[in-house]
C-alpha atoms as a PDB file:
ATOM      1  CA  UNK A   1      59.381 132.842  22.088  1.00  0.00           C
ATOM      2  CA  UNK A   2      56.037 130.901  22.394  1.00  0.00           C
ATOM      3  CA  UNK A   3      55.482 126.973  22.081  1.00  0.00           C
ATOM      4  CA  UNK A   4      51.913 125.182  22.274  1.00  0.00           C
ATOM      5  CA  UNK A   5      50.384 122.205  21.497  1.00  0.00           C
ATOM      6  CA  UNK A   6      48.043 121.431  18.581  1.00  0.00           C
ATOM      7  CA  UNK A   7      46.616 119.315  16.324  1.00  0.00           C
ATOM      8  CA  UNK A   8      42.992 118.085  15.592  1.00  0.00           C
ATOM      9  CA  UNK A   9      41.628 117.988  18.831  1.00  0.00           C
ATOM     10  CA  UNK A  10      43.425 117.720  22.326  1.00  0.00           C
ATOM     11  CA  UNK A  11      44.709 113.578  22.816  1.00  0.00           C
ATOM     12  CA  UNK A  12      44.685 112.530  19.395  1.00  0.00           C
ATOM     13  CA  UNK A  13      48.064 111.432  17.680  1.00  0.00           C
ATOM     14  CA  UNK A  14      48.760 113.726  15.370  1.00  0.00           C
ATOM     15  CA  UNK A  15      48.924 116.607  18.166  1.00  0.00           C
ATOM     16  CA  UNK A  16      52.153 117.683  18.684  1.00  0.00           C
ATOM     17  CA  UNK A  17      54.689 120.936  19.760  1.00  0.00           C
ATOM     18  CA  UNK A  18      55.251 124.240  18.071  1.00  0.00           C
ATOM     19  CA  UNK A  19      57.325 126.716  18.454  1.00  0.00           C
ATOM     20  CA  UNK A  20      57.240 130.786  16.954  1.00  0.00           C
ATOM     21  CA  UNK A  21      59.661 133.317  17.448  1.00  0.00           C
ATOM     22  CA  UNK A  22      58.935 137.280  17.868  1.00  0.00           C
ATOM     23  CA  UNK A  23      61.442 138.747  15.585  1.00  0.00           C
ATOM     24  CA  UNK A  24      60.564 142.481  16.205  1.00  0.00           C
ATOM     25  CA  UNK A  25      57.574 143.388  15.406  1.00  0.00           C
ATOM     26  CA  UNK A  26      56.443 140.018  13.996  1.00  0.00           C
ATOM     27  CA  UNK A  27      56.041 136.151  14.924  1.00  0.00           C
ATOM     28  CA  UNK A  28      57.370 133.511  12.690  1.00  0.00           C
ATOM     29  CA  UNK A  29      55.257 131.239  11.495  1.00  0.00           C
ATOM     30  CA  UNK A  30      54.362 128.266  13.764  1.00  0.00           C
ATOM     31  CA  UNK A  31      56.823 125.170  13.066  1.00  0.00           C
ATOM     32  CA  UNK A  32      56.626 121.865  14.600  1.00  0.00           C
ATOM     33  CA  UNK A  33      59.291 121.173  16.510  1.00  0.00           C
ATOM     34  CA  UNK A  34      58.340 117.800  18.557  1.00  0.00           C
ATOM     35  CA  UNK A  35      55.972 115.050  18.591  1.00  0.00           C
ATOM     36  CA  UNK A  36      55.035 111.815  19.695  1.00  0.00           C
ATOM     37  CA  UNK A  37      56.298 109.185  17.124  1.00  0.00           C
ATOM     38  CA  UNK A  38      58.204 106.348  18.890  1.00  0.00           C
ATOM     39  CA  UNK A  39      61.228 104.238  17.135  1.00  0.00           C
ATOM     40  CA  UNK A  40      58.642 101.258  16.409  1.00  0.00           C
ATOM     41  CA  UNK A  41      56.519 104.045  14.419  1.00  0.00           C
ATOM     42  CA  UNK A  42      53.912 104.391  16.726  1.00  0.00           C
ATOM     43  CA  UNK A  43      52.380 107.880  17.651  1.00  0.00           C
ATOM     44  CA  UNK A  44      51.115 109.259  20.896  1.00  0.00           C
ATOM     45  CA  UNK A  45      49.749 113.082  21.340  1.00  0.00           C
ATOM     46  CA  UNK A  46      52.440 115.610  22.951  1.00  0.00           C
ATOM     47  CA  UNK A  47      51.087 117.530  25.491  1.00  0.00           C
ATOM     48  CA  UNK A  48      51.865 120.785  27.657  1.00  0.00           C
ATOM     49  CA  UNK A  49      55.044 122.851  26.292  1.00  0.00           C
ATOM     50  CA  UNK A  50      57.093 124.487  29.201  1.00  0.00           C
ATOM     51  CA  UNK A  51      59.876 126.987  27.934  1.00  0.00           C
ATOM     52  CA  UNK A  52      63.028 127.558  30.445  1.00  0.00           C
ATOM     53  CA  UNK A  53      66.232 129.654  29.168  1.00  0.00           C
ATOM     54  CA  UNK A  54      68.845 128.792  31.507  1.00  0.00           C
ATOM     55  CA  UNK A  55      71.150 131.269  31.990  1.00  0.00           C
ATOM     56  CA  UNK A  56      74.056 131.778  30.577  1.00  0.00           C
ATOM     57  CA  UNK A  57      72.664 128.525  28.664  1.00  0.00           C
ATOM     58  CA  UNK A  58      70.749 126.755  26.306  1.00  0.00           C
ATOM     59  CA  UNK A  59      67.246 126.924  25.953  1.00  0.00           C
ATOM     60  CA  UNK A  60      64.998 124.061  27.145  1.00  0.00           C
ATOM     61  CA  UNK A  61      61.413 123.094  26.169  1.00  0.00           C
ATOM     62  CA  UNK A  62      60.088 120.503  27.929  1.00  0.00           C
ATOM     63  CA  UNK A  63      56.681 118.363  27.011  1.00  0.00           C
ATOM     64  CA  UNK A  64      54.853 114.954  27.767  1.00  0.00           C
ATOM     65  CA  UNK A  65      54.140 112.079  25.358  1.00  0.00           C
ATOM     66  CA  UNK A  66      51.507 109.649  25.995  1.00  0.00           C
ATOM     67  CA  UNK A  67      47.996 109.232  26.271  1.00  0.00           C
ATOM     68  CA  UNK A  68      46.969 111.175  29.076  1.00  0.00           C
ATOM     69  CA  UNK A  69      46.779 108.465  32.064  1.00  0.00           C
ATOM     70  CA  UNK A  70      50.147 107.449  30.860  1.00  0.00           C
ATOM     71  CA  UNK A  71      52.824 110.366  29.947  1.00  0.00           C
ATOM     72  CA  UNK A  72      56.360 110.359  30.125  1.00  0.00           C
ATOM     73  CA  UNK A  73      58.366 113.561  30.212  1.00  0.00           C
ATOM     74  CA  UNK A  74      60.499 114.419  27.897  1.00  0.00           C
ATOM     75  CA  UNK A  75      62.903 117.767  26.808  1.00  0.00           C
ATOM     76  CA  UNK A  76      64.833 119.399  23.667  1.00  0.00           C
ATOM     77  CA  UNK A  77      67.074 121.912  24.421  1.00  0.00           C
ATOM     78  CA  UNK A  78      68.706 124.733  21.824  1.00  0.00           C
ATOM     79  CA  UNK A  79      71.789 127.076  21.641  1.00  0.00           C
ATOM     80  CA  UNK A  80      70.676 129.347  19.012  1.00  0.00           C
ATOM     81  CA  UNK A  81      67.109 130.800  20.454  1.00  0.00           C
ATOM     82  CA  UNK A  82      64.937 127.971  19.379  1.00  0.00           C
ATOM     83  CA  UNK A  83      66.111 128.081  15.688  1.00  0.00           C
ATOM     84  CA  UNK A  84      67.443 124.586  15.760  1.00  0.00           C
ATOM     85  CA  UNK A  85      66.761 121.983  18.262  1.00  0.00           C
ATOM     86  CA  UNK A  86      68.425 118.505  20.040  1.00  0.00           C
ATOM     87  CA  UNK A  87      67.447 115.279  20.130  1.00  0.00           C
ATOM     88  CA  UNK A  88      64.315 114.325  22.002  1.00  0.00           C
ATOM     89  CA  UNK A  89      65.810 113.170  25.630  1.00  0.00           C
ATOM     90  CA  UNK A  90      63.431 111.223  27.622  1.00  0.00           C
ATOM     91  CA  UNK A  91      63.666 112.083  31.226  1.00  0.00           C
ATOM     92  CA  UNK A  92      63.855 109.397  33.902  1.00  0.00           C
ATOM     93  CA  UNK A  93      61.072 107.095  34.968  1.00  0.00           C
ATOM     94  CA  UNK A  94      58.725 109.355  37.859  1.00  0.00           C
ATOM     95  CA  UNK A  95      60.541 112.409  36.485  1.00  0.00           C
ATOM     96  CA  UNK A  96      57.691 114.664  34.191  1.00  0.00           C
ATOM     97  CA  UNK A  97      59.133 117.916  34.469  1.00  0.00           C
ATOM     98  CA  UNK A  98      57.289 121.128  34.835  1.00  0.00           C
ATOM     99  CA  UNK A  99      53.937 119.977  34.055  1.00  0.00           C
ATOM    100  CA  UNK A 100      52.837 123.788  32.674  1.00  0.00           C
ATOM    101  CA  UNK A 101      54.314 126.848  34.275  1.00  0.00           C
ATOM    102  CA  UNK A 102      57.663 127.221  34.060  1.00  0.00           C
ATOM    103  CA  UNK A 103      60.821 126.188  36.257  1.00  0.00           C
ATOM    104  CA  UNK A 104      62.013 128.694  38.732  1.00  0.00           C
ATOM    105  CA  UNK A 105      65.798 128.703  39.381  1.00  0.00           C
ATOM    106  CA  UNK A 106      66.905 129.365  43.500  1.00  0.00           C
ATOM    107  CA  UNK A 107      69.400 131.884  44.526  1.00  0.00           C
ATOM    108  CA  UNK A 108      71.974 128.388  44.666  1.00  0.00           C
ATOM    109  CA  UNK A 109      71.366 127.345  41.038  1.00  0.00           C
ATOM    110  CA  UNK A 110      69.069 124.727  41.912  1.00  0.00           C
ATOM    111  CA  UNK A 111      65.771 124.431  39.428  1.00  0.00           C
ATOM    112  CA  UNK A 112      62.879 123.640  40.794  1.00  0.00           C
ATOM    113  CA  UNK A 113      60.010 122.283  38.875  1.00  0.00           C
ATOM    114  CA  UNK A 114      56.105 122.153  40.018  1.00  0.00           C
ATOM    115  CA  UNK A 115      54.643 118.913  38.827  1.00  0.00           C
ATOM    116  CA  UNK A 116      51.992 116.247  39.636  1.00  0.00           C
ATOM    117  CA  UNK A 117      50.850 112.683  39.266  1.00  0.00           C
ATOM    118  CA  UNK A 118      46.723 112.029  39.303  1.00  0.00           C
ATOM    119  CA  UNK A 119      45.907 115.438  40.517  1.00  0.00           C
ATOM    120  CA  UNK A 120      48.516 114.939  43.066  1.00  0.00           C
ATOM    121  CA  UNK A 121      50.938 118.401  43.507  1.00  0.00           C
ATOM    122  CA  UNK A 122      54.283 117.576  43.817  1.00  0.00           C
ATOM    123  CA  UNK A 123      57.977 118.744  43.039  1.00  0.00           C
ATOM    124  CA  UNK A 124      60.943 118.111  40.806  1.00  0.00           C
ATOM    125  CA  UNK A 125      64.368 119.447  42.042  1.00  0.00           C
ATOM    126  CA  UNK A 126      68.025 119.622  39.866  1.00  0.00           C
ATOM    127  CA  UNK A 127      71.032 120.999  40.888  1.00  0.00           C
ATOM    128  CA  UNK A 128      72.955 120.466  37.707  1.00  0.00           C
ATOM    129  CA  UNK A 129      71.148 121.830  35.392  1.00  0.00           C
ATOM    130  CA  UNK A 130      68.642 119.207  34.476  1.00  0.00           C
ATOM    131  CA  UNK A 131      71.423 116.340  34.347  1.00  0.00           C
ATOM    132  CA  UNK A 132      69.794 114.662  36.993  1.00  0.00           C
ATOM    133  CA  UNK A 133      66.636 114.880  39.593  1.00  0.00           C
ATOM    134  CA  UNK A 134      65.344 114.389  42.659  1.00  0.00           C
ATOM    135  CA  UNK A 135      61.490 114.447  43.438  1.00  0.00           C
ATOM    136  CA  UNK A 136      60.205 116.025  46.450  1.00  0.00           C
ATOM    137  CA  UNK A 137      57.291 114.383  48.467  1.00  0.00           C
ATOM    138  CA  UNK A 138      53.863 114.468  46.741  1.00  0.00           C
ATOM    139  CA  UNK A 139      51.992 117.722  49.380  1.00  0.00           C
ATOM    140  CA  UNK A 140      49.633 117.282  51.549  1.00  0.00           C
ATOM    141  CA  UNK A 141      45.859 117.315  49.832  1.00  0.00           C
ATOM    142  CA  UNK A 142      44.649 119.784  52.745  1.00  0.00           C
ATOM    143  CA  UNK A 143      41.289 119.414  52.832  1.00  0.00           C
ATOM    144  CA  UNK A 144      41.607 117.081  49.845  1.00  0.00           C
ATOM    145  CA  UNK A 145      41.998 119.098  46.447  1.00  0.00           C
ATOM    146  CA  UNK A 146      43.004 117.597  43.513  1.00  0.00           C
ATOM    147  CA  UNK A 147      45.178 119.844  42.220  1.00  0.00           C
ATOM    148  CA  UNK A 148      47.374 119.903  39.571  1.00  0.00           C
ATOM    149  CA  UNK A 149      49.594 122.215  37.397  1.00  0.00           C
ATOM    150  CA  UNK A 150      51.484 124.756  40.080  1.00  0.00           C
ATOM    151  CA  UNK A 151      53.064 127.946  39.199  1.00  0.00           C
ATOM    152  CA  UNK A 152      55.830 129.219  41.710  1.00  0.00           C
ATOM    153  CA  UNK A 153      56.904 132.921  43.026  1.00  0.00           C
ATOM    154  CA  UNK A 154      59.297 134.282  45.492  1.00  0.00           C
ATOM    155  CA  UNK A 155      58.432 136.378  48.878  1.00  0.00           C
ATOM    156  CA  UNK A 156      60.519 137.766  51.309  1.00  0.00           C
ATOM    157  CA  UNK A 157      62.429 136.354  53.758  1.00  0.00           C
ATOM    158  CA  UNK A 158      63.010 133.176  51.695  1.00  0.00           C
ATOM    159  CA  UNK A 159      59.722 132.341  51.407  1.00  0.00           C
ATOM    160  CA  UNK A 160      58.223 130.389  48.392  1.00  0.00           C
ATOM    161  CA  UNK A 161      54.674 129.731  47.385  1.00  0.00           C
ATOM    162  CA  UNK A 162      52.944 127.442  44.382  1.00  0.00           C
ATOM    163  CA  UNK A 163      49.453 128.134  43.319  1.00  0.00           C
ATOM    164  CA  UNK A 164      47.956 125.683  41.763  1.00  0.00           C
ATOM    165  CA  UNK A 165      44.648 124.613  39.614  1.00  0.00           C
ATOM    166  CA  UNK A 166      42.383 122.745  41.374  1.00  0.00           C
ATOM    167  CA  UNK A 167      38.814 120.826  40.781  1.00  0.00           C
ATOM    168  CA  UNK A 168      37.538 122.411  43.907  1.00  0.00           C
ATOM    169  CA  UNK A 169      36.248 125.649  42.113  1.00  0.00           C
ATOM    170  CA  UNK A 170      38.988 127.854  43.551  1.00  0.00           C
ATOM    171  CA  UNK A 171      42.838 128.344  43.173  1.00  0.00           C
ATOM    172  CA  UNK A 172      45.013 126.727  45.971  1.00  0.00           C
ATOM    173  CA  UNK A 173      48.104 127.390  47.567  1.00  0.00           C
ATOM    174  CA  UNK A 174      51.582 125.684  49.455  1.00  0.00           C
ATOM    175  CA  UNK A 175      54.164 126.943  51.154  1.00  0.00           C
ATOM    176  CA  UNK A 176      57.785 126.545  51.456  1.00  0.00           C
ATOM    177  CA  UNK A 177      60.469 128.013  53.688  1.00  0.00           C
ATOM    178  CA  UNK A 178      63.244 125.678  53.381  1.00  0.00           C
ATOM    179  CA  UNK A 179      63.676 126.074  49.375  1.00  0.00           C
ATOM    180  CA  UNK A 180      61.526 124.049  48.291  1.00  0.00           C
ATOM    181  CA  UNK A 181      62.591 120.623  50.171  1.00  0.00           C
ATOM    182  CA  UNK A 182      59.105 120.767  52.401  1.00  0.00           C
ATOM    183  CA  UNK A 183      55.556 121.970  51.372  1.00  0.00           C
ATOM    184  CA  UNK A 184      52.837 123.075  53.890  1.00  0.00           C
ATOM    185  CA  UNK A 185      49.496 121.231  53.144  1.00  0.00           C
ATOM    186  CA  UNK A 186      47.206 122.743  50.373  1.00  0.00           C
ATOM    187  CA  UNK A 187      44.865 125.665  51.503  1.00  0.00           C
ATOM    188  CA  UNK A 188      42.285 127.489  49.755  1.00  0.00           C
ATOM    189  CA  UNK A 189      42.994 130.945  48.006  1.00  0.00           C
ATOM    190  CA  UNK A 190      40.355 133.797  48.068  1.00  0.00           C
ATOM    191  CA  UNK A 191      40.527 133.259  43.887  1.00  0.00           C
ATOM    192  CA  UNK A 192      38.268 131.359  41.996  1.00  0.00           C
ATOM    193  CA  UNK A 193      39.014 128.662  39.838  1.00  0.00           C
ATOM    194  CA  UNK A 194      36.642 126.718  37.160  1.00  0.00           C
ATOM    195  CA  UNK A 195      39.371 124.009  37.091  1.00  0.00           C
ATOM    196  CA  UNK A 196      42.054 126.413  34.357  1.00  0.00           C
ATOM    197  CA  UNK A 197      45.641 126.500  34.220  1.00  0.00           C
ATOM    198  CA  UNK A 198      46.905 129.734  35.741  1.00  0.00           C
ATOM    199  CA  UNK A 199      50.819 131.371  36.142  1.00  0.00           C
ATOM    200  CA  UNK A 200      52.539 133.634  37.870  1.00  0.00           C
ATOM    201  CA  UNK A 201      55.600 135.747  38.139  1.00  0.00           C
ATOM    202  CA  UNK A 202      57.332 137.412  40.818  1.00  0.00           C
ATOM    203  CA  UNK A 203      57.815 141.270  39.083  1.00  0.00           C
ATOM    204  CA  UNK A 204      61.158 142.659  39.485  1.00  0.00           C
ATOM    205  CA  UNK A 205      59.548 145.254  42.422  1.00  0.00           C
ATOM    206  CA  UNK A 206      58.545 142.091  44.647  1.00  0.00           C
ATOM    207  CA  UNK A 207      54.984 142.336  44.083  1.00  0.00           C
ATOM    208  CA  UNK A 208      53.563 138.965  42.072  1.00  0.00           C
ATOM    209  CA  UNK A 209      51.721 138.915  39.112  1.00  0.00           C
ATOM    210  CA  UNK A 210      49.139 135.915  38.334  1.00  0.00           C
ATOM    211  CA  UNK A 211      47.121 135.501  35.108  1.00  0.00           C
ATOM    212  CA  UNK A 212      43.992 133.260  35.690  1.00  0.00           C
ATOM    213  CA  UNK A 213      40.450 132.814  35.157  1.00  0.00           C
ATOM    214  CA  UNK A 214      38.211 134.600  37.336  1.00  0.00           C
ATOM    215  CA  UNK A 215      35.529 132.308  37.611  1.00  0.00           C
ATOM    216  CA  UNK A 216      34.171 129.198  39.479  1.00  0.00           C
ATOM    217  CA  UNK A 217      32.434 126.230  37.819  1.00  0.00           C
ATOM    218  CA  UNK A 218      29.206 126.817  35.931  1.00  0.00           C
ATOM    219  CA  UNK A 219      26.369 125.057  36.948  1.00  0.00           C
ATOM    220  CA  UNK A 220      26.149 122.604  33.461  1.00  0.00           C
ATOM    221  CA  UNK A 221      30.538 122.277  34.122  1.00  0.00           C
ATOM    222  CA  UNK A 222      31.676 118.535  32.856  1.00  0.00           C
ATOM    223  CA  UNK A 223      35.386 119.280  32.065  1.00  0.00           C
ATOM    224  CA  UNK A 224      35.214 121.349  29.171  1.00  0.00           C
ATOM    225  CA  UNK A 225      33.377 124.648  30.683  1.00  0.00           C
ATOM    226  CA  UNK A 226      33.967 128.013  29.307  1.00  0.00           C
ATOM    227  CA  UNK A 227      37.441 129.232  30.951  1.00  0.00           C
ATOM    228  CA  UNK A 228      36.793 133.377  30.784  1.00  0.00           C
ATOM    229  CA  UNK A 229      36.860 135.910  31.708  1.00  0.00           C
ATOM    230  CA  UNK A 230      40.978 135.840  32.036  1.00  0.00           C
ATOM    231  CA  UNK A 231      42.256 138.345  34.353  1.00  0.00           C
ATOM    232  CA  UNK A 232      45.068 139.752  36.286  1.00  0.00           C
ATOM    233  CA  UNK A 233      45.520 139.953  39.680  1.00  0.00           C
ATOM    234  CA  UNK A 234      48.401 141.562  41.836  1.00  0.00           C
ATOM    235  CA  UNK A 235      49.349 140.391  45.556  1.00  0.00           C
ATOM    236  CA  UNK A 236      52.502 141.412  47.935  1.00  0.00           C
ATOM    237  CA  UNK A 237      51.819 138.622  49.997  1.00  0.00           C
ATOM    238  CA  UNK A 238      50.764 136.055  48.284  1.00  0.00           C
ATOM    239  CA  UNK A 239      47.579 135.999  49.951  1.00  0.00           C
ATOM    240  CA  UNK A 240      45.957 138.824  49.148  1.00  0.00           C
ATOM    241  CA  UNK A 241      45.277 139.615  45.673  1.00  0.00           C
ATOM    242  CA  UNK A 242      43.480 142.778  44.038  1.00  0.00           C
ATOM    243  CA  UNK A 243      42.071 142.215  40.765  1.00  0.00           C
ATOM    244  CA  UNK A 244      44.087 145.195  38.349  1.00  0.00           C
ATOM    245  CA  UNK A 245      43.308 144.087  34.420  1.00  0.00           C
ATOM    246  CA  UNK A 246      40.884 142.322  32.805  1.00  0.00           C
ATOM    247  CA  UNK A 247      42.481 140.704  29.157  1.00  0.00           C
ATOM    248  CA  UNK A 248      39.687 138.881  27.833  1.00  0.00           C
ATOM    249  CA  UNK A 249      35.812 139.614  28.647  1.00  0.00           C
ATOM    250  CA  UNK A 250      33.704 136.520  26.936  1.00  0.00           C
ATOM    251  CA  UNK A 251      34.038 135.383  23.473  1.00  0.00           C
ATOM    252  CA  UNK A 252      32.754 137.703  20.606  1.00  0.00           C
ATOM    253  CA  UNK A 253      34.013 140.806  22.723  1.00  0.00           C
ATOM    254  CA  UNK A 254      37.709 140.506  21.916  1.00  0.00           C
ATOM    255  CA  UNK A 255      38.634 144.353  20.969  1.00  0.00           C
ATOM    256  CA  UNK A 256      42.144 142.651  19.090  1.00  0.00           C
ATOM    257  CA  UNK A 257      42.351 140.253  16.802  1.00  0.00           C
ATOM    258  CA  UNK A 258      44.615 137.577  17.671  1.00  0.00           C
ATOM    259  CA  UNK A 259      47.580 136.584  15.241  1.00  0.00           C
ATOM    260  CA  UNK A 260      47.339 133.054  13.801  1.00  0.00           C
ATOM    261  CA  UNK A 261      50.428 131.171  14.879  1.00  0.00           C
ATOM    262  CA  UNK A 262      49.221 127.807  14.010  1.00  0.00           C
ATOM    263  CA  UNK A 263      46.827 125.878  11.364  1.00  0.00           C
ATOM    264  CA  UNK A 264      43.107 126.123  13.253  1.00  0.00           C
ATOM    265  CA  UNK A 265      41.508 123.328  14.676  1.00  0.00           C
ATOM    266  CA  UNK A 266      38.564 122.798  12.191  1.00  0.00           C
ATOM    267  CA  UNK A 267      35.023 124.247  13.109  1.00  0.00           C
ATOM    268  CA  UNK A 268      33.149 121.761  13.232  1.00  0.00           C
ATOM    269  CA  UNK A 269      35.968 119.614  15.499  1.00  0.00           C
ATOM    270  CA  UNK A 270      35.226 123.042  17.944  1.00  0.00           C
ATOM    271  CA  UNK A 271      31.795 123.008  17.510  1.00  0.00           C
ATOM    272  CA  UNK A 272      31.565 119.806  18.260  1.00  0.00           C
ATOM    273  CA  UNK A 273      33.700 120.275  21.724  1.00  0.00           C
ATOM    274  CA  UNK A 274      32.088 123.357  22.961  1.00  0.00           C
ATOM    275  CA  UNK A 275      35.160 124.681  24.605  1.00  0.00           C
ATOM    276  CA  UNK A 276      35.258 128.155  24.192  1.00  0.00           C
ATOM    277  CA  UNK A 277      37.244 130.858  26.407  1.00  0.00           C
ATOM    278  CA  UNK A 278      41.208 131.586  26.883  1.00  0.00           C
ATOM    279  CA  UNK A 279      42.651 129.536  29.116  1.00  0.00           C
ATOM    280  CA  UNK A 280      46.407 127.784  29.792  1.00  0.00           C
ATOM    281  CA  UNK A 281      47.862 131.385  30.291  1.00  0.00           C
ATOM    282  CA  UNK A 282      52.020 131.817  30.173  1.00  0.00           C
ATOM    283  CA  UNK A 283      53.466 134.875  31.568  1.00  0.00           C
ATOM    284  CA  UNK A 284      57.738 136.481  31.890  1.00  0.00           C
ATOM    285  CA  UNK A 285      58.806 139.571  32.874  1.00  0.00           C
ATOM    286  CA  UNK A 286      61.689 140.674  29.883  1.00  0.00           C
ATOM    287  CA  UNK A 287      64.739 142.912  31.191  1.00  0.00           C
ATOM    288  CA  UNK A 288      63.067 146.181  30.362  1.00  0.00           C
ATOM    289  CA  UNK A 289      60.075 145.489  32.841  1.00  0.00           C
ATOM    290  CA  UNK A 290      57.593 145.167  30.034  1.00  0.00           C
ATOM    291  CA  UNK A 291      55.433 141.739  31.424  1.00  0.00           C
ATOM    292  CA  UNK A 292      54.540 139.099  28.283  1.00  0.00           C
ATOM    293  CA  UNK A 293      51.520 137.059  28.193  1.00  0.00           C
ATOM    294  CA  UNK A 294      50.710 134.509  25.836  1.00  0.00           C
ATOM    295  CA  UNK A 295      47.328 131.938  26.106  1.00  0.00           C
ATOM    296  CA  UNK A 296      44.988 129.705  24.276  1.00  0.00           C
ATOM    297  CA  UNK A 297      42.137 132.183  22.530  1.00  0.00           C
ATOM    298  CA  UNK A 298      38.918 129.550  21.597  1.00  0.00           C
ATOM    299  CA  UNK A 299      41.302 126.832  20.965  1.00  0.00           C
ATOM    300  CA  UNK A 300      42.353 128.227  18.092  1.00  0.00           C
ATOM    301  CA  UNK A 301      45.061 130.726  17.986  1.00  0.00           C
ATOM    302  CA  UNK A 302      47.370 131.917  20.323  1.00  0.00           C
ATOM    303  CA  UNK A 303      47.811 135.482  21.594  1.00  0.00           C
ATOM    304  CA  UNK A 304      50.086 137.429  22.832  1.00  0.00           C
ATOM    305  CA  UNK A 305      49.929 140.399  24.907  1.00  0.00           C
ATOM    306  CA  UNK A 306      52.143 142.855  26.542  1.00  0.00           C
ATOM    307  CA  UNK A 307      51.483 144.966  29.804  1.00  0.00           C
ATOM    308  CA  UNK A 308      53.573 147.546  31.594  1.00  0.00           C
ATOM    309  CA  UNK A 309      53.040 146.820  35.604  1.00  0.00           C
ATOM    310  CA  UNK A 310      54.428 149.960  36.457  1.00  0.00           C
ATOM    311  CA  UNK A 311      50.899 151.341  35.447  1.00  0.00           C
ATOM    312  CA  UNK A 312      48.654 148.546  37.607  1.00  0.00           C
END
């Protein structure tokens, strides 16, 4: 299952949350599934689509609604595989959810949830299965990065680490070693960042997967720079990383042709943004080992790949 947002471009009303399925060898066609229209009739853009399958449960997508200085979290949940969905539930006030990459669940049950308010990293903890929450302390800027967006893996001996988007040109990193109730200040990683949402899994052999853009900020960057090339990177430690797979190049050298899930943002709305790249990767490892990717390609489509890590 995949869900994205779209619309005419990025903050405008009319943007709001679809959802596909992959019924064997095919996606169903892109259906809307939430938006932003309030009881008075008013409309706000939905933003950032985070699927969790509890198990042994429903399935949960959550998203924001809002303009973006001013979002609210909210969630749908379904019991038949996303082909029919709840009510819209507003979470509580402070509570956004996972802001992109998805919630990990601890050995005890407990989900935890990396989130952040004005490029300010913090955490999002239930232990009863989303009923209720309790926020962890905002972490420690480091050397002051605004960061935002992190995705969370597993290392031995109980360890725990977020990586997280940052404006400072490179990916950062926190630690945890109390299950997530404590965070060690942010710290650079040796990956580059031009300011792109990344994710990461921990792959069923221990070793951890991350899908990112391998790239710092171009010289002319003002917010919308080109996010490529995207890559893959493996690490057993969570600090060292060695680049295994490169998925996209630049645009105009994609060797597949992406599937159209959704209608396309008109040309001349794209032209007229510049953006350009892949970017906002989401990535699962599926019971037969097989590892699923899906991103953004040009702001237009989404993609979906599929990679065996037993061969990186």
């Amino acid at each position: 299952m995949a869900a994205w947002f779209g619309g005419s471009v990025e903050s405008n009303p009319d943007v709001s949350i679809w959802f596909a399925r992959k019924t064997g060898a095919r996606w169903t066609p892109g259906v809307e599934v939430a938006n932003g229209v309030q009881p008075n009739g008013k409309r706000y853009a939905a933003w950032n689509p985070v699927l969790f399958q509890e198990p042994r449960g429903p399935l949960f997508l959550f998203y924001k609604v809002g303009p973006a200085r001013g979002w609210w979290g909210m969630v749908i949940s379904s019991t038949d595989g996303g082909r029919t969905w709840s009510e819209p539930r507003r979470l509580p006030d402070g509570v956004f959810g996972p802001s992109k990459d998805k919630i990990v669940m601890l050995s005890d049950g407990t989900w935890l949830a990396g989130s952040e308010t004005n490029w300010h990293v913090h955490f999002e903890v239930s232990r009863d299965a989303g009923q209720t929450w309790q926020l962890i302390a905002p972490v420690d800027r480091g050397a002051g990065f605004d960061a935002i967006q992190p995705t969370i893996v597993f290392l031995p001996q109980g360890l725990i680490e977020a990586l997280c988007r940052t404006k400072q040109g490179v990916i950062a990193m926190t630690w945890s070693s109390d299950g997530g109730r404590t965070w060690t200040p942010l710290a650079a990683t040796e990956l580059p960042n031009p300011n792109s949402g990344i994710d990461a899994v921990t792959l069923a052999d221990g070793r951890i997967l991350l899908v990112y853009n391998h790239s710092a900020h171009l010289p002319n960057w003002s917010g919308h720079g080109d996010r490529f090339p995207l890559d893959v990177a493996i690490s057993t430690d969570g600090l060292k990383w060695k680049h295994v797979l490169t998925l996209e190049d630049e645009p105009g050298k994609t060797k597949v042709i992406p599937v159209q899930t959704s209608p396309p943002t008109r040309e001349r709305q794209f032209d007229a943004l510049g953006d350009k790249g892949f970017s906002y990767p989401a990535v699962i490892q599926t019971s037969d080992g097989l590892v699923h990717i899906t991103y953004t390609w040009n702001r237009r489509m989404i993609k979906h790949v599929v990679i065996d890590p037993r061969k990186i």
